[in-house]
C-alpha atoms as a PDB file:
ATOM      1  CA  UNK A   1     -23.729  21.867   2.708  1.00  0.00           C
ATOM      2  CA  UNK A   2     -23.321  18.679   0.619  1.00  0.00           C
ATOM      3  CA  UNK A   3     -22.421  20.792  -2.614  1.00  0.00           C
ATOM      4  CA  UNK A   4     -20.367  23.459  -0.450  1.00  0.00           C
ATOM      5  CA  UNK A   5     -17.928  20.628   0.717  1.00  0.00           C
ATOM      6  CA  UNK A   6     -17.416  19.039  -2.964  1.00  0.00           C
ATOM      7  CA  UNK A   7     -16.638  22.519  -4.282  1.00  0.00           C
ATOM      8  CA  UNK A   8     -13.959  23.189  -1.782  1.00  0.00           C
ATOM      9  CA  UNK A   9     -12.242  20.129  -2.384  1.00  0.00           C
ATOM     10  CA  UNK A  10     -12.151  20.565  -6.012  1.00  0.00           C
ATOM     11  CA  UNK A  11     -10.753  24.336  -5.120  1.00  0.00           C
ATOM     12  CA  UNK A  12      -8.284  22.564  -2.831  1.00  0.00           C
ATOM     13  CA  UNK A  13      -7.428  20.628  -5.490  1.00  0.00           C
ATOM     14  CA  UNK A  14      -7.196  23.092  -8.685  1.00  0.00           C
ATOM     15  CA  UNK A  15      -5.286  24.927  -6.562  1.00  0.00           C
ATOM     16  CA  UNK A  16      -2.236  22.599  -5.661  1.00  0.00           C
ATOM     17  CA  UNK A  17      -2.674  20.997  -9.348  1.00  0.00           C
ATOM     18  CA  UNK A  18      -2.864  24.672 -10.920  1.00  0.00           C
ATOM     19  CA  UNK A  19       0.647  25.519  -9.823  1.00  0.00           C
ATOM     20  CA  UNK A  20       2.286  22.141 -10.756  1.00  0.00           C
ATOM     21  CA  UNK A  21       3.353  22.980 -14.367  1.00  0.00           C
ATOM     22  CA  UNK A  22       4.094  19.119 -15.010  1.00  0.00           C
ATOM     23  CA  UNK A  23       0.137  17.993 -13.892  1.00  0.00           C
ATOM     24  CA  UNK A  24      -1.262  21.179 -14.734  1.00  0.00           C
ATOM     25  CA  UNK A  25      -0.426  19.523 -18.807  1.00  0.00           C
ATOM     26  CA  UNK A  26      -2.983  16.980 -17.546  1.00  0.00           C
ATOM     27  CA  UNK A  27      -6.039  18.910 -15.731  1.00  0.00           C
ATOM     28  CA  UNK A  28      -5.929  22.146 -18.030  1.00  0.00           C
ATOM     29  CA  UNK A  29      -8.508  23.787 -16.050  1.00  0.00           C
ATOM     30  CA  UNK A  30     -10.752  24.151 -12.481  1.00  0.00           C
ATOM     31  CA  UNK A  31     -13.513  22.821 -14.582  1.00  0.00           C
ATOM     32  CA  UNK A  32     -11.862  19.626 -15.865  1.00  0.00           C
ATOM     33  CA  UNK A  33     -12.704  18.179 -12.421  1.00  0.00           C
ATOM     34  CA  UNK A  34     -15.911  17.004 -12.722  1.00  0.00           C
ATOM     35  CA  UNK A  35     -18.593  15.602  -9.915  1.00  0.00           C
ATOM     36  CA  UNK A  36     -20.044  13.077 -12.642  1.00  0.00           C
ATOM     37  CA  UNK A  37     -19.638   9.166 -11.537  1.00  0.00           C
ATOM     38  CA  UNK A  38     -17.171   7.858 -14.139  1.00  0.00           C
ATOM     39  CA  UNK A  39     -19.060   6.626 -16.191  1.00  0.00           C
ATOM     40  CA  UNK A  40     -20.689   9.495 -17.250  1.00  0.00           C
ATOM     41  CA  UNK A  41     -16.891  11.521 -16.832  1.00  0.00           C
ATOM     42  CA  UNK A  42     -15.302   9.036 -19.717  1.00  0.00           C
ATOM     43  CA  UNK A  43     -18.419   9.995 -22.091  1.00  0.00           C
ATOM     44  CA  UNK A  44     -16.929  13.778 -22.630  1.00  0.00           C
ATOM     45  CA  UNK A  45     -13.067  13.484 -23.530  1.00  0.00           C
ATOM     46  CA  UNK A  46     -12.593  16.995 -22.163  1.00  0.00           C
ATOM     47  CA  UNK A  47     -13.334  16.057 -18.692  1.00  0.00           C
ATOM     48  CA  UNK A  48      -9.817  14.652 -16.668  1.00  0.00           C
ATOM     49  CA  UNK A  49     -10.826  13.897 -13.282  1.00  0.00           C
ATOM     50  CA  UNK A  50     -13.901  12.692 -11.653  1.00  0.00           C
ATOM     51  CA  UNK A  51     -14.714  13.572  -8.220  1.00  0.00           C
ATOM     52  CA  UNK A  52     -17.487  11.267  -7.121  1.00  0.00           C
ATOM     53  CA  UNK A  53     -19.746  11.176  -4.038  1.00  0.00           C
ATOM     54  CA  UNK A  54     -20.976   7.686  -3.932  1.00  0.00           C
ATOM     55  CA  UNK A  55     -21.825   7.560  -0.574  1.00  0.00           C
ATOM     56  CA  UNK A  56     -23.321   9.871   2.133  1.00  0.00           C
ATOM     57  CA  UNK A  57     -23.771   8.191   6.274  1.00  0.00           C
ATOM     58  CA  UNK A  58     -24.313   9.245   9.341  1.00  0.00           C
ATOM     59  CA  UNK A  59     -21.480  10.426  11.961  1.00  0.00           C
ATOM     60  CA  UNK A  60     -22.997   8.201  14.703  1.00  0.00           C
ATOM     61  CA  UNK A  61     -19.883   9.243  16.933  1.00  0.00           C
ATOM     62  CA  UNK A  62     -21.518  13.463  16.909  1.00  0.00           C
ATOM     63  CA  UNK A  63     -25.587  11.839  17.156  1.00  0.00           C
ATOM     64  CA  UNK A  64     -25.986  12.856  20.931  1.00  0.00           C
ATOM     65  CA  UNK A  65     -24.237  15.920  20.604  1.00  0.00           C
ATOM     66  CA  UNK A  66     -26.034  18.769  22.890  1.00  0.00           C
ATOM     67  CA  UNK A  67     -28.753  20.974  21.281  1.00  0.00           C
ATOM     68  CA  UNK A  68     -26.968  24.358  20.352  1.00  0.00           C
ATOM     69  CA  UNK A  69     -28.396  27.732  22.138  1.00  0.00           C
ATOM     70  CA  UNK A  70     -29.030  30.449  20.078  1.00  0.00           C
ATOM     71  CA  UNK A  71     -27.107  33.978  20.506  1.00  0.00           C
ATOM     72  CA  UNK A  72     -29.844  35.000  22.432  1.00  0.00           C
ATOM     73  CA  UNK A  73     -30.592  32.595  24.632  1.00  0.00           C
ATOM     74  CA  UNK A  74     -34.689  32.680  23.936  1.00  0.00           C
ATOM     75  CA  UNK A  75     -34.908  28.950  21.825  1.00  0.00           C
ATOM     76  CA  UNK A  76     -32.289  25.662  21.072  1.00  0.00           C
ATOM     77  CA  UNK A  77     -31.839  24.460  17.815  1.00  0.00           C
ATOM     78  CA  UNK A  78     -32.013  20.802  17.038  1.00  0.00           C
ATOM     79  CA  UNK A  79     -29.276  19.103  16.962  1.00  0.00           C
ATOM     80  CA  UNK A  80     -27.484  19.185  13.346  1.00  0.00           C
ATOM     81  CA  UNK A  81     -27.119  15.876  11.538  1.00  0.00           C
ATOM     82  CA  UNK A  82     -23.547  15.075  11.188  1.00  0.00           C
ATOM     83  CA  UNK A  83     -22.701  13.520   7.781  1.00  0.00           C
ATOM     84  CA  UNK A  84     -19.109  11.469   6.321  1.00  0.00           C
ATOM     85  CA  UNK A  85     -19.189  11.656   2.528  1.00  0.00           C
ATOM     86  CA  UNK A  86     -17.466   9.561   0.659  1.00  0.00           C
ATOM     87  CA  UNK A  87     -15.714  10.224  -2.559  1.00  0.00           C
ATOM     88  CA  UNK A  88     -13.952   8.021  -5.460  1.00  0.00           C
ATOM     89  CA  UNK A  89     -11.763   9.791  -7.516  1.00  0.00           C
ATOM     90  CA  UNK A  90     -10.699   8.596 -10.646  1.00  0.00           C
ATOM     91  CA  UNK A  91      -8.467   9.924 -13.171  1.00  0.00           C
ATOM     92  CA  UNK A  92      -8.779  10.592 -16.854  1.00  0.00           C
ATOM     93  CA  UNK A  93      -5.807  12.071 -17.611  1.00  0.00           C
ATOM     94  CA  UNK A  94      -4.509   9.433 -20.161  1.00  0.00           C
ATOM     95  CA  UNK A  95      -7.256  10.252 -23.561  1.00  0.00           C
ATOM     96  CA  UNK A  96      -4.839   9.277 -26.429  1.00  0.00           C
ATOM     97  CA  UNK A  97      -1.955   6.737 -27.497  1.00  0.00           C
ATOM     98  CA  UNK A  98       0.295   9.262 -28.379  1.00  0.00           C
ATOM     99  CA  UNK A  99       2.143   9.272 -25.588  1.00  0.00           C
ATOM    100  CA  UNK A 100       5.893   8.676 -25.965  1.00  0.00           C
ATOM    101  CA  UNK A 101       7.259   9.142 -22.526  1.00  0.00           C
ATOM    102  CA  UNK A 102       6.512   5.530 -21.238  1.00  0.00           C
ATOM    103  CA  UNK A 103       4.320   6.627 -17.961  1.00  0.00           C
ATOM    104  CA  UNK A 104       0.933   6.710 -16.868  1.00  0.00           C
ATOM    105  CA  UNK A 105      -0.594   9.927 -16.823  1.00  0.00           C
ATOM    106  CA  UNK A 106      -3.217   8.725 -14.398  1.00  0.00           C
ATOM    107  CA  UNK A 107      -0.886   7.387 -12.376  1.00  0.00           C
ATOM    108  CA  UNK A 108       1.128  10.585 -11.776  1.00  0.00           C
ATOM    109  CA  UNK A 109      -2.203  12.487 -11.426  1.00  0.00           C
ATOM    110  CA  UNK A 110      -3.146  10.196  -8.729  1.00  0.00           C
ATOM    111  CA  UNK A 111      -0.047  10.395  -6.927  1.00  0.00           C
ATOM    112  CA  UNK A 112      -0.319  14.497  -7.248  1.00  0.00           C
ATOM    113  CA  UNK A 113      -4.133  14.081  -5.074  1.00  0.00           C
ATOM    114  CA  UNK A 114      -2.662  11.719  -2.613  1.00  0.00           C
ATOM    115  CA  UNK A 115       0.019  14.137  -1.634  1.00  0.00           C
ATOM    116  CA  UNK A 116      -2.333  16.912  -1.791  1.00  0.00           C
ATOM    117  CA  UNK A 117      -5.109  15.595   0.611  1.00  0.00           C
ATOM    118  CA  UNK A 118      -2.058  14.607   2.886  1.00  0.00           C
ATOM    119  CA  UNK A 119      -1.063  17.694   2.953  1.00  0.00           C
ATOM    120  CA  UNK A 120      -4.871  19.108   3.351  1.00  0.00           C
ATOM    121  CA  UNK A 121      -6.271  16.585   5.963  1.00  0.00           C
ATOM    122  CA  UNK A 122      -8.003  19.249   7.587  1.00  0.00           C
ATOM    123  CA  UNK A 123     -10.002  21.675   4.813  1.00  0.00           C
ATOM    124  CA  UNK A 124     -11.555  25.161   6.626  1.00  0.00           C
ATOM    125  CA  UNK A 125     -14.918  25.377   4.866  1.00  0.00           C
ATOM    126  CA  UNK A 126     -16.015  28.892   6.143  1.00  0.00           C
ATOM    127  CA  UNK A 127     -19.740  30.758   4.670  1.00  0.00           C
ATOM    128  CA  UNK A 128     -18.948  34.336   4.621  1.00  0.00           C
ATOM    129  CA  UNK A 129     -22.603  34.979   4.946  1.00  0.00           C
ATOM    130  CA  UNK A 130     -22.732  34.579   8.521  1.00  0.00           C
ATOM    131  CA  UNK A 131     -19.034  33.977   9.867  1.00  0.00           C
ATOM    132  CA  UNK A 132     -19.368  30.135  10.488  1.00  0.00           C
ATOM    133  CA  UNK A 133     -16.162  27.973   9.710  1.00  0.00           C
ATOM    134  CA  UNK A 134     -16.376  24.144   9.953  1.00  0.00           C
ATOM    135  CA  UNK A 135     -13.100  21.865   9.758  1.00  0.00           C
ATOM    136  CA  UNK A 136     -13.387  18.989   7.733  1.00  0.00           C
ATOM    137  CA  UNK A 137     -10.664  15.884   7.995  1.00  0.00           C
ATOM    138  CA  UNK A 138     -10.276  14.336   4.735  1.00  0.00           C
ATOM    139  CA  UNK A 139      -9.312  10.801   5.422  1.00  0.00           C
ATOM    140  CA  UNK A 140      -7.795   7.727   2.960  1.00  0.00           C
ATOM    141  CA  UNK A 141     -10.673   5.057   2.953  1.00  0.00           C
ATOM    142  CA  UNK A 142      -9.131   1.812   2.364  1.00  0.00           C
ATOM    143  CA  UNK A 143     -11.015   0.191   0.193  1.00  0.00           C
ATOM    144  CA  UNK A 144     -10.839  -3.544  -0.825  1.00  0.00           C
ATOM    145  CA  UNK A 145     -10.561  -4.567  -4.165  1.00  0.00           C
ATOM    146  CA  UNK A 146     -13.578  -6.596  -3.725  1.00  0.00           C
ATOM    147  CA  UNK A 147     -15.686  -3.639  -2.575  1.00  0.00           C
ATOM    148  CA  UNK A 148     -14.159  -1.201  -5.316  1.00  0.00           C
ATOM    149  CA  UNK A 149     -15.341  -3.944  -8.011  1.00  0.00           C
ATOM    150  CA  UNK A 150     -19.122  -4.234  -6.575  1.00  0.00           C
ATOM    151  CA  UNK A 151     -18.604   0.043  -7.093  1.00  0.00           C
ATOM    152  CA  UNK A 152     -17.392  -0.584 -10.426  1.00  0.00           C
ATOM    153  CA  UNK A 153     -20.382  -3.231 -11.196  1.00  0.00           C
ATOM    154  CA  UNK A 154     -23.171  -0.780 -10.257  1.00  0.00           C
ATOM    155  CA  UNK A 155     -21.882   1.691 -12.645  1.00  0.00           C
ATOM    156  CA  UNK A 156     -21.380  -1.041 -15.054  1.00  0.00           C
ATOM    157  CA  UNK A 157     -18.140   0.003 -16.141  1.00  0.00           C
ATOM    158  CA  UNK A 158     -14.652  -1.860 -16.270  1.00  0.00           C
ATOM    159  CA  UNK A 159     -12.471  -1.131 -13.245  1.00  0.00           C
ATOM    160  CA  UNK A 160     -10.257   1.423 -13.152  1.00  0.00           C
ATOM    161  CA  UNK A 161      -7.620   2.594 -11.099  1.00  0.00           C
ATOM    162  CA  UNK A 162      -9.045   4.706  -8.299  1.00  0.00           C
ATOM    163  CA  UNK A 163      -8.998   6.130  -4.740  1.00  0.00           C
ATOM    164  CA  UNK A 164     -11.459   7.037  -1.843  1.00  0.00           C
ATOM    165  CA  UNK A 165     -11.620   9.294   0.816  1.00  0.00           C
ATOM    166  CA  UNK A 166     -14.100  10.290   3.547  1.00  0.00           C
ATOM    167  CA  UNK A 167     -14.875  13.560   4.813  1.00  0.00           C
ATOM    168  CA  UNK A 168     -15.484  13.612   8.082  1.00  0.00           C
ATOM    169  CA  UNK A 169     -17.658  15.661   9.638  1.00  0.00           C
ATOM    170  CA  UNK A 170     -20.098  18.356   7.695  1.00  0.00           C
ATOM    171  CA  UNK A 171     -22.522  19.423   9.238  1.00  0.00           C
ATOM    172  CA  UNK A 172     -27.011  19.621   8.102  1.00  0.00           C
ATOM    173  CA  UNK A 173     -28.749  22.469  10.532  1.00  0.00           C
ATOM    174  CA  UNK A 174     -31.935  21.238  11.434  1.00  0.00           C
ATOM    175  CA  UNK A 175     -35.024  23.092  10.271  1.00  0.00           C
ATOM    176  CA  UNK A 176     -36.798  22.806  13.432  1.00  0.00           C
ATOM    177  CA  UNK A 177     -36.569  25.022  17.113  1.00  0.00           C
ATOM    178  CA  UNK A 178     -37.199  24.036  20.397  1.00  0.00           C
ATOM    179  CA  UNK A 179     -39.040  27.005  22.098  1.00  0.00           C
ATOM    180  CA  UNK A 180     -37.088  25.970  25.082  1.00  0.00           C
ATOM    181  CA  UNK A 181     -35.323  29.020  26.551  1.00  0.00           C
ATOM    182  CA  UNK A 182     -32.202  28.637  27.967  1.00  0.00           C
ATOM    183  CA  UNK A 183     -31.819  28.539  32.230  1.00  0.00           C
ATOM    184  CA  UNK A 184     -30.244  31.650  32.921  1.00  0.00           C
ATOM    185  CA  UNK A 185     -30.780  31.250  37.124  1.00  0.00           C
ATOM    186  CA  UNK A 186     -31.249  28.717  39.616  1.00  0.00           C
ATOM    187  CA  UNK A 187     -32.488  28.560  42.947  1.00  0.00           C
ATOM    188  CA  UNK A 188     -32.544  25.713  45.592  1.00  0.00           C
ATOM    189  CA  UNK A 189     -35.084  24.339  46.943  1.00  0.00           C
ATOM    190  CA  UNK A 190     -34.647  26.805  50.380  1.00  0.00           C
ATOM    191  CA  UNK A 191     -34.714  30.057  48.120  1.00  0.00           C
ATOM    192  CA  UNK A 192     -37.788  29.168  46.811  1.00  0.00           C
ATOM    193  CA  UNK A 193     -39.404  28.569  50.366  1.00  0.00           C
ATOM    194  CA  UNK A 194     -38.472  31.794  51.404  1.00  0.00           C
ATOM    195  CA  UNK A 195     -39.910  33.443  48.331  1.00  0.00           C
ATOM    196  CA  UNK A 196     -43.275  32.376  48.787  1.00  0.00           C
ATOM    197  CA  UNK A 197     -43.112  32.715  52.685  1.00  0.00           C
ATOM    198  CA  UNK A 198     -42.229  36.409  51.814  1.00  0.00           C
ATOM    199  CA  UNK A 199     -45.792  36.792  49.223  1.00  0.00           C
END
């Protein structure tokens, strides 16, 4: 689930950047977004933007969530874990000094993602396999400058410009069953007297 929801938002991504002729100049290809902290992203000049998960928690809001019945009705499944992942994106668009127009690259390549998870706040992540979709709200995660530095301090890199968001909520099925079936009749207390007054 973890890798499923960091390859659909670099396809939501490549997609909106892919038919932008001006930014496309900058991210060449799908696999120019990279999921390499950037660190590792500014070794290989090739790769342009780095699409981080720094940080997985738990959705306490969706912990005491019911216990999902199966189709059938004979068992309950645990209830899922519910994650937020957190992502810093930093650009890399910017790899020579030959650039004559006076701009930032990484700036306008920044600006392109912010208007592209605004206008994606809610990403379908569907698995064809057995015809489940999950919505996932991508969110802005204000950061402050001191918590993007300790970020920044870990990787023991200079700062650079960057931005995070948080996906709320995916979803971890549980590996274990409860052989609990589910109550498919119920009878008062009255019913049952008569029952065993009948035997």
């Amino acid at each position: 689930m973890v890798a499923a929801v960091s390859d659909v938002l670099r396809r939501v991504l490549w997609e909106e950047i892919s038919v932008d002729p001006e930014v496309r100049q900058l991210v060449p290809s799908e696999q120019d977004i990279v999921f390499t902290n950037p660190k590792e992203t500014a070794q290989n000049s090739s790769n342009r933007l780095s699409l981080w998960l720094y940080q997985i928690s738990e959705n306490e809001f969706m912990k005491n969530s019911p216990m999902p019945r199966s189709a059938s009705g004979d068992h309950q499944n645990f209830t899922p874990l519910s994650l937020n992942l957190c992502y810093l994106i930093t650009p890399f668009a910017s790899h020579s000094d030959n650039n004559m127009s006076g701009r930032d690259e990484n700036h306008l390549l920044l600006g392109k993602i912010l208007q592209v998870f605004h206008d994606n706040a809610i990403v379908v992540l569907r698995d064809l396999n057995i015809d489940v979709a999950e919505e996932l709200r991508v969110i802005y995660k204000r950061l402050t400058l001191e918590e993007l530095t300790r970020i920044w301090e870990a990787l023991q890199e200079p700062y650079r410009l960057s931005i995070c968001y948080q996906i709320q909520v995916s979803y971890i099925d549980s590996g274990r069953v409860s052989a609990t079936a589910r109550i498919v009749e119920r009878a008062s207390g009255d019913e049952l007297a008569a029952s065993g007054a009948q035997s």
